[in-house]
N, C-alpha and C. Protein backbone atom coordinates (compact mmCIF):
# COMPACT_ATOMS: atom_id res chain seq x y z
N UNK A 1 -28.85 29.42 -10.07
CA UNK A 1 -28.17 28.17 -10.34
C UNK A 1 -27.06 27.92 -9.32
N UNK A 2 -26.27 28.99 -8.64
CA UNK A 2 -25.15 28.82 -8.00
C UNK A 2 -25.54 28.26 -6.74
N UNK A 3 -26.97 29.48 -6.24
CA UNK A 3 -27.54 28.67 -4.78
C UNK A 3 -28.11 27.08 -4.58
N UNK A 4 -28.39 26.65 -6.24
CA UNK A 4 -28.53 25.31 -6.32
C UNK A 4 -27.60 24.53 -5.71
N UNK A 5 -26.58 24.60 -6.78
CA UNK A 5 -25.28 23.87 -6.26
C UNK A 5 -25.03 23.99 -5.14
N UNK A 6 -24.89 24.89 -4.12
CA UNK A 6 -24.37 25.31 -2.76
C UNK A 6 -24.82 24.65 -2.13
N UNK A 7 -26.28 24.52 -2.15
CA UNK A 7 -27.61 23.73 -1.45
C UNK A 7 -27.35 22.60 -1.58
N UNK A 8 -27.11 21.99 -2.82
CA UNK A 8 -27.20 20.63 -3.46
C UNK A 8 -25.57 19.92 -2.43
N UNK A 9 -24.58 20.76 -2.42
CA UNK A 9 -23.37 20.81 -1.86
C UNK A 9 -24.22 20.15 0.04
N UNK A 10 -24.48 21.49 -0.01
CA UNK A 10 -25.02 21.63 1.88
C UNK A 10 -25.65 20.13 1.90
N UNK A 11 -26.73 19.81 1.40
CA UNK A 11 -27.12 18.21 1.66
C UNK A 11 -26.74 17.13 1.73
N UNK A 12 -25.95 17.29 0.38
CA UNK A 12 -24.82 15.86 0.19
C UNK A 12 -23.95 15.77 1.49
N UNK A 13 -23.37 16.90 1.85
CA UNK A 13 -22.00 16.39 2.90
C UNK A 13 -22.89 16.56 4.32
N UNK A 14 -24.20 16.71 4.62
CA UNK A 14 -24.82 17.26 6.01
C UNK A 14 -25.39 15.83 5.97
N UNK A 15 -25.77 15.02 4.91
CA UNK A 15 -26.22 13.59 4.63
C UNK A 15 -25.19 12.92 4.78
N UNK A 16 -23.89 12.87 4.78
CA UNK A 16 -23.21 12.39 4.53
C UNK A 16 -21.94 11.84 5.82
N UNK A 17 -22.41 13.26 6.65
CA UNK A 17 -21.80 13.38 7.90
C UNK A 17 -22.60 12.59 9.28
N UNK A 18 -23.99 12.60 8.35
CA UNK A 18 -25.10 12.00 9.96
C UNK A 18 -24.84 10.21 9.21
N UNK A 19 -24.78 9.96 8.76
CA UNK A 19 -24.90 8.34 8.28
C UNK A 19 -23.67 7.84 8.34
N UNK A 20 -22.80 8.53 8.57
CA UNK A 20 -21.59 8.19 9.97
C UNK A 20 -20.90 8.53 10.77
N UNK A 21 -22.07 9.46 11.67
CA UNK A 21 -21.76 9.81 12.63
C UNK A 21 -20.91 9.17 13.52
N UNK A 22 -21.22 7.52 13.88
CA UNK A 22 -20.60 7.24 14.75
C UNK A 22 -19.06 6.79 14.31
N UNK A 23 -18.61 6.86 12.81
CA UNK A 23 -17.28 6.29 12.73
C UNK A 23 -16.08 7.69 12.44
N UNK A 24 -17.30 8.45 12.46
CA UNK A 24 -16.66 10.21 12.67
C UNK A 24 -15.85 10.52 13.86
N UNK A 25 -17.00 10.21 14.80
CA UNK A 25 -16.54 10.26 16.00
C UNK A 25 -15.60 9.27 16.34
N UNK A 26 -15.20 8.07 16.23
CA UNK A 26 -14.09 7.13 16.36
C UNK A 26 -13.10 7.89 16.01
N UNK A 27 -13.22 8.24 14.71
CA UNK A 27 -11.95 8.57 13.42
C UNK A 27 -11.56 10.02 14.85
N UNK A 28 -12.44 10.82 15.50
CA UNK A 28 -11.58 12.41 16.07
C UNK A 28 -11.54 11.58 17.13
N UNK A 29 -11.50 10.68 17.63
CA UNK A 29 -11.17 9.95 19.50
C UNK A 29 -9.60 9.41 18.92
N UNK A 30 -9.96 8.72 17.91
CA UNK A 30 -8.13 8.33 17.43
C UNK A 30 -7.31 9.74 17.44
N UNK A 31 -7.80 10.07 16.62
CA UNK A 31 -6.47 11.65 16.10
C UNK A 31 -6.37 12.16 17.49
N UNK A 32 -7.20 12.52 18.26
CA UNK A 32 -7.25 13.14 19.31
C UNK A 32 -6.30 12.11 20.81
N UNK A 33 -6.36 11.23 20.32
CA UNK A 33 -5.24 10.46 21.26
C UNK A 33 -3.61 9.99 20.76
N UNK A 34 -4.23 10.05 19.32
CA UNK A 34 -2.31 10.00 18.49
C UNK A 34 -1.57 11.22 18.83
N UNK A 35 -2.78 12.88 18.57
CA UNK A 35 -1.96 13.96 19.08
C UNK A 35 -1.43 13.87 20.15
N UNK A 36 -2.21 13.49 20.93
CA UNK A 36 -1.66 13.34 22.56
C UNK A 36 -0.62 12.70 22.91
N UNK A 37 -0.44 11.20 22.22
CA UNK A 37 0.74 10.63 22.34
C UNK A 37 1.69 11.01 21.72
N UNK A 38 2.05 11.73 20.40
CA UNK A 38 2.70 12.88 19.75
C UNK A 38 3.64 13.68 20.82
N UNK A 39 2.88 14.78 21.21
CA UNK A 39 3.27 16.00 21.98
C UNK A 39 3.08 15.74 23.33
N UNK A 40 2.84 14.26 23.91
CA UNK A 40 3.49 13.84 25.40
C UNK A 40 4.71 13.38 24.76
N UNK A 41 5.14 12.53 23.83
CA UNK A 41 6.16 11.81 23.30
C UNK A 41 7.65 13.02 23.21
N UNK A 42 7.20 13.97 22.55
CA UNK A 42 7.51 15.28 22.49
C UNK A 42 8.03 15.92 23.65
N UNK A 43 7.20 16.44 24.82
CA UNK A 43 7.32 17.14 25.76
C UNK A 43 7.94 15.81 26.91
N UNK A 44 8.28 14.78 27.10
CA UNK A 44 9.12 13.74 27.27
C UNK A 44 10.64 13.95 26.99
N UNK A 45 10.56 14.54 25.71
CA UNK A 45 12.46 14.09 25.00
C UNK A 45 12.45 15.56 25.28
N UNK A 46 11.91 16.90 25.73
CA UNK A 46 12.29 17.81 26.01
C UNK A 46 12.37 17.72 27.33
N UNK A 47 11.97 17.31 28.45
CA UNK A 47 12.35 17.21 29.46
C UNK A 47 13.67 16.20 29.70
N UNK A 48 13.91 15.63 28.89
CA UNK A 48 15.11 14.53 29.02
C UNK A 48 16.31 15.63 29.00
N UNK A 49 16.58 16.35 27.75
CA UNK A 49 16.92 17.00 27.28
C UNK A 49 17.62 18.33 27.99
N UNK A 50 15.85 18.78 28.70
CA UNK A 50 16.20 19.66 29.32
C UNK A 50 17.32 19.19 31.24
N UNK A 51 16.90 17.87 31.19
CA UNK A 51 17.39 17.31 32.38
C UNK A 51 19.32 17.04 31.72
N UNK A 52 19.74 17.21 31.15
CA UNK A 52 20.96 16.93 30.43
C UNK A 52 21.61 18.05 30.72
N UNK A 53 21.31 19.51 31.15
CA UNK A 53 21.95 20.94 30.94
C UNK A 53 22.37 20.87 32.69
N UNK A 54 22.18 19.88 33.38
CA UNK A 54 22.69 20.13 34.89
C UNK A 54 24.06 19.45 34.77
N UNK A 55 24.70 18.34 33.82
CA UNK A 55 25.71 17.99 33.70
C UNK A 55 26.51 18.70 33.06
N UNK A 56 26.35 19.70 32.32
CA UNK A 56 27.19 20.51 31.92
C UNK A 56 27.79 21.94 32.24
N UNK A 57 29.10 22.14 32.17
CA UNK A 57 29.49 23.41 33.10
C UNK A 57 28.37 25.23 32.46
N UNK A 58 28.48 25.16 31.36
CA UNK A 58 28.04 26.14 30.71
C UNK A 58 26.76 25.80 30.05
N UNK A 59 25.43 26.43 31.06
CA UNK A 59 24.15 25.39 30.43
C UNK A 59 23.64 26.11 29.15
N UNK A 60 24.20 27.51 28.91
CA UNK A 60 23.42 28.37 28.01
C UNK A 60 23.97 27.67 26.66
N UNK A 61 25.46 27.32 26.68
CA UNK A 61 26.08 26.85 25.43
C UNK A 61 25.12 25.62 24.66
N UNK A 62 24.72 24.73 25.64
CA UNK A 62 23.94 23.82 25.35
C UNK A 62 22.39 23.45 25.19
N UNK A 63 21.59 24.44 24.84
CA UNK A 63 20.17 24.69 25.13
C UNK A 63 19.47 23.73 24.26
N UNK A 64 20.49 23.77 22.82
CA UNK A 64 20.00 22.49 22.05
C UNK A 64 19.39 21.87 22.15
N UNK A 65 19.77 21.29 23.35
CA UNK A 65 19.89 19.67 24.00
C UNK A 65 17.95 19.78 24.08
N UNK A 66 17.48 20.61 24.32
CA UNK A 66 15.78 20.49 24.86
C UNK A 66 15.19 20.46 23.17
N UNK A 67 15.42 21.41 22.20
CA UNK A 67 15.10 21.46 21.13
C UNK A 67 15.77 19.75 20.42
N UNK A 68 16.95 19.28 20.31
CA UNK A 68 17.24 17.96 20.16
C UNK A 68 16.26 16.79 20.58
N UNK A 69 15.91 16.82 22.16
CA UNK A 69 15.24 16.01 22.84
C UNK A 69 13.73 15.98 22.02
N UNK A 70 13.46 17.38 22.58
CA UNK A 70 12.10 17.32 21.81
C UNK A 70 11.43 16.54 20.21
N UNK A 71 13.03 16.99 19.30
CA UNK A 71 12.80 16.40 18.44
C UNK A 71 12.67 15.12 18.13
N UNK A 72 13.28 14.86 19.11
CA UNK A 72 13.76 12.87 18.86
C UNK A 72 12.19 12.58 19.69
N UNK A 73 11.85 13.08 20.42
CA UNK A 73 10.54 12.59 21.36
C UNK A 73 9.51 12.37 19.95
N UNK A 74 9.19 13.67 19.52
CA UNK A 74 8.21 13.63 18.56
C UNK A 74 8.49 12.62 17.31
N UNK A 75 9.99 12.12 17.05
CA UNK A 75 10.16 11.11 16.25
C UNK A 75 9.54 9.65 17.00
N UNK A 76 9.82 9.64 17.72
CA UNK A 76 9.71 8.28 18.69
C UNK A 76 8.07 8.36 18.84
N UNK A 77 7.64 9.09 18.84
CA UNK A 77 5.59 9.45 19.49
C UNK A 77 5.42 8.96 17.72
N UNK A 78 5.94 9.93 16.21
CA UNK A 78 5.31 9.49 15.37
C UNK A 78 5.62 8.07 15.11
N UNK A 79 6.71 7.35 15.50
CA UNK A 79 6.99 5.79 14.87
C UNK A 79 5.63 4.93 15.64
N UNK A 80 5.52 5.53 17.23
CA UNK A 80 4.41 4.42 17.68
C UNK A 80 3.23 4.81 17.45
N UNK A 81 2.30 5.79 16.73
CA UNK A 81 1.42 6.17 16.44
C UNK A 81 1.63 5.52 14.66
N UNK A 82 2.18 5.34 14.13
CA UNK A 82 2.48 4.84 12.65
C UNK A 82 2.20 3.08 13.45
N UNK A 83 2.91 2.89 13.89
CA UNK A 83 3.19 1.46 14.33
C UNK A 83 1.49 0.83 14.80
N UNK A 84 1.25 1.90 15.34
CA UNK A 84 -0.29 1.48 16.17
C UNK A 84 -1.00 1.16 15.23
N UNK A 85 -0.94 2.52 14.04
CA UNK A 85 -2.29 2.55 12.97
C UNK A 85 -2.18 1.39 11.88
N UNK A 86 -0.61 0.85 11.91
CA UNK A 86 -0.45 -0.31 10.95
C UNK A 86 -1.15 -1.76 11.57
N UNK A 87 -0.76 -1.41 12.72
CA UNK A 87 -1.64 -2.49 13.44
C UNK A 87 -3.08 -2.73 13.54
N UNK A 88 -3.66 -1.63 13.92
CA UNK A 88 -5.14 -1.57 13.68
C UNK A 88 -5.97 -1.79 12.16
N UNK A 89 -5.46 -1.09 11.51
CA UNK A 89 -5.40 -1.53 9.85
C UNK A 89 -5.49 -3.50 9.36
N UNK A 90 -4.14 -3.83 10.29
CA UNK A 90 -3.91 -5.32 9.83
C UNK A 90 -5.14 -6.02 10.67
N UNK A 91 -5.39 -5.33 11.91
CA UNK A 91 -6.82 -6.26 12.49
C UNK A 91 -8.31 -6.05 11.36
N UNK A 92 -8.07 -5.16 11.19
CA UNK A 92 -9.21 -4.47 10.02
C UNK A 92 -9.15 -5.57 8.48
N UNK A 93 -8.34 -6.00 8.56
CA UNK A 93 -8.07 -6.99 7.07
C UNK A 93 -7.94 -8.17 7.37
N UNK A 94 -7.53 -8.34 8.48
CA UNK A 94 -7.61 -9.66 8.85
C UNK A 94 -8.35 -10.17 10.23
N UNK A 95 -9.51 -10.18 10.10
CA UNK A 95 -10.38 -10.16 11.36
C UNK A 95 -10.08 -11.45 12.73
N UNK A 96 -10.22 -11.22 13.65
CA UNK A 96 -9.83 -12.54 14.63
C UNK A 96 -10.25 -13.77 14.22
N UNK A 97 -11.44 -13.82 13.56
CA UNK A 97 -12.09 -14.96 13.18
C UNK A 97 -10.71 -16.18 11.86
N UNK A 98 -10.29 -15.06 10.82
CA UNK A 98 -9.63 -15.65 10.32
C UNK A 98 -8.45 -15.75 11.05
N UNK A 99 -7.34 -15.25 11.76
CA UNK A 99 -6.76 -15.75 12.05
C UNK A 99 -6.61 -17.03 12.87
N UNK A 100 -7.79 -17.11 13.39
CA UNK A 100 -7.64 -18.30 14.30
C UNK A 100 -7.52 -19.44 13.36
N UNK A 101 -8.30 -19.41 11.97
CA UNK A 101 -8.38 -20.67 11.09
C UNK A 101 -6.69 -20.94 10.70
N UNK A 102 -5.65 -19.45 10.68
CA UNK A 102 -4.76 -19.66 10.21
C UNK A 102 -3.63 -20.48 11.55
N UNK A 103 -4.02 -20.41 12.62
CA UNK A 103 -3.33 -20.81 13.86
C UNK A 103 -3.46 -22.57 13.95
N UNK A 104 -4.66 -22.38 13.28
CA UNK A 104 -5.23 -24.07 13.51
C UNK A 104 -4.04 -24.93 12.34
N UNK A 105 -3.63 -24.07 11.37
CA UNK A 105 -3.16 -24.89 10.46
C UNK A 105 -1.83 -25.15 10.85
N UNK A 106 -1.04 -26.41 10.20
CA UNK A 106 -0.01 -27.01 10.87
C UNK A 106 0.70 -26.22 10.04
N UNK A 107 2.14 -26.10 10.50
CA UNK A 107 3.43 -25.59 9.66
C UNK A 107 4.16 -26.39 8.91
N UNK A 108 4.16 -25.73 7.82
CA UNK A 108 4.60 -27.09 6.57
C UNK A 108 6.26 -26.33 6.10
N UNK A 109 7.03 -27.43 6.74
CA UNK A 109 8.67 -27.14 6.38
C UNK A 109 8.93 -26.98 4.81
N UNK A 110 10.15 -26.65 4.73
CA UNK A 110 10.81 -26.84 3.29
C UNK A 110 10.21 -28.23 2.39
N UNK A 111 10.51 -29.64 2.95
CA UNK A 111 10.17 -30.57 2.46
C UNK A 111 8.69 -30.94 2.17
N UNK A 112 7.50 -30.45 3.17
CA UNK A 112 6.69 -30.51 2.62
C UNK A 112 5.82 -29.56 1.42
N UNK A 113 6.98 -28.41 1.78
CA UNK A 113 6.34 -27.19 0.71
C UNK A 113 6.42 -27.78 -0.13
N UNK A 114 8.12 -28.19 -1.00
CA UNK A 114 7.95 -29.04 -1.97
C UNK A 114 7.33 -30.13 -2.45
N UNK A 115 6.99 -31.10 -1.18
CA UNK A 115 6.18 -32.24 -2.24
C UNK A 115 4.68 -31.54 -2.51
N UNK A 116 3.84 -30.40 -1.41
CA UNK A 116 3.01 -29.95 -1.82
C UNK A 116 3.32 -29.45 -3.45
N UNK A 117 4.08 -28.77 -3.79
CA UNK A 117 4.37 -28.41 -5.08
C UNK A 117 4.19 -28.94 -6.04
N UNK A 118 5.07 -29.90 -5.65
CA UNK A 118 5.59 -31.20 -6.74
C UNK A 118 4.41 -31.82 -6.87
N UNK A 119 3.16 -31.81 -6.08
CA UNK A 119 1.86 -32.75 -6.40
C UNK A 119 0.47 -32.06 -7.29
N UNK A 120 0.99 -30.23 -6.77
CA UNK A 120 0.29 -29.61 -7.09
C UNK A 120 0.18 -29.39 -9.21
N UNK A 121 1.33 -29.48 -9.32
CA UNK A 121 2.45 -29.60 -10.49
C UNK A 121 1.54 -30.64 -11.35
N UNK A 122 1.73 -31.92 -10.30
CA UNK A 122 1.35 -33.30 -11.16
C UNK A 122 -0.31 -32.94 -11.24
N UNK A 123 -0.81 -32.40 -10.30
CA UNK A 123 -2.50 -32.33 -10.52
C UNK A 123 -2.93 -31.52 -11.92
N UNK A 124 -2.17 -30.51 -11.88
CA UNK A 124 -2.50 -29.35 -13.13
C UNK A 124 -1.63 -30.08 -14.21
N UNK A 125 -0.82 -31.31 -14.27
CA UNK A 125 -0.60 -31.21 -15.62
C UNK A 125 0.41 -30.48 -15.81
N UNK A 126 1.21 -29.96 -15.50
CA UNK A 126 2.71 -29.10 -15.89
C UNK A 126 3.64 -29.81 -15.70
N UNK A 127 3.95 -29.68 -16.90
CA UNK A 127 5.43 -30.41 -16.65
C UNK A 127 6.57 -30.02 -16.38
N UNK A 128 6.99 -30.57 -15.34
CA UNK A 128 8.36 -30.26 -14.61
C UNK A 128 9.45 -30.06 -15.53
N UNK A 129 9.57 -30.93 -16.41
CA UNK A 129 10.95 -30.98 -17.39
C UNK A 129 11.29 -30.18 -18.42
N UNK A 130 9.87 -29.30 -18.48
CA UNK A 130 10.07 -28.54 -20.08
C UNK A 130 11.15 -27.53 -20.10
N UNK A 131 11.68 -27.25 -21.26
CA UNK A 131 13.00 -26.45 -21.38
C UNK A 131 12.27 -25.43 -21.80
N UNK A 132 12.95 -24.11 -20.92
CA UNK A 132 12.72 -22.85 -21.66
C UNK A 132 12.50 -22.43 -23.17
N UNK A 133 12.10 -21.57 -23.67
CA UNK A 133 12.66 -21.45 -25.11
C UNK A 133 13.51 -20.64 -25.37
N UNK A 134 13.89 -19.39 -24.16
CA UNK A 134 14.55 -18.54 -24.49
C UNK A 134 15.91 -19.31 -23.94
N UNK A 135 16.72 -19.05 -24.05
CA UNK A 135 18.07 -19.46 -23.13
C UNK A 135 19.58 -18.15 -23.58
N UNK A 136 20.22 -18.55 -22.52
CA UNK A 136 21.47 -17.33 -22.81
C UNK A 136 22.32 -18.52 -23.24
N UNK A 137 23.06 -17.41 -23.47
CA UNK A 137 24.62 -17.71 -23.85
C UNK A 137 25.59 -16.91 -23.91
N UNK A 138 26.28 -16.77 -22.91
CA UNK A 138 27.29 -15.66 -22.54
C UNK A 138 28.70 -16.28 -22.89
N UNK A 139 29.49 -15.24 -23.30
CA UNK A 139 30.58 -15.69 -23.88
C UNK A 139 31.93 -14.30 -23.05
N UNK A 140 33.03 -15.11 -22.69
CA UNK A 140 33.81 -13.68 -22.47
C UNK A 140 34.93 -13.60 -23.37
């Protein structure tokens, strides 16, 4: 029964891996270029870093400065690798096709938002004037 399952296991994910192959391979060309921009981003703010210890009289006191650099590099590599993937994501949801329909449309100011409102209001029947039922009353 166990070699069932194992087997039954082995097919599902060996089926599972060839019927998208090709977005497999996308998905390790990304990671494999975010790392890269990562730990160049990285090895960047350590060379900055490390370029900072010639201005100072005593370079050993300050070694920091490469471990600092480095760190801020790899901050700066993860914001544009975050930044990228939010981007690629938003093309993914919103395809070129629709945006263009949204480019075509005119920009509607304050005043026309409202009379759009105000007509939308009158089409459905709601009435503008009705009073809440709940209401306050604060007293000090």
């Amino acid at each position: 029964m166990k070699c069932f399952i194992a087997a039954l296991l082995i097919f599902v994910q060996t089926s599972f891996v060839h019927a998208q192959d090709e977005d497999l391979d996308a998905l390790v060309n990304d990671t494999k270029s975010d790392l890269l921009m990562v730990v160049g981003a990285g090895l960047a703010g350590a060379i900055l870093g490390l370029s900072t210890l010639s201005f100072v009289d005593e370079p050993k006191e300050h070694t920091q400065n490469i471990i600092m650099g480095a760190s801020l590099g790899i901050i700066v590599g993860v914001g544009y690798v975050a930044f990228s993937q939010a981007n690629k994501s938003k093309e993914m949801i919103y395809p070129a096709q629709m945006e263009d329909e949204y480019v075509s449309m005119p920009m509607m100011g304050t005043r026309d938002r409202v009379a759009w409102h105000y007509a939308e209001h009158l089409q459905n029947k709601v009435p503008t004037n009705k009073i809440n039922a709940l209401q306050y009353n604060l007293t000090f």
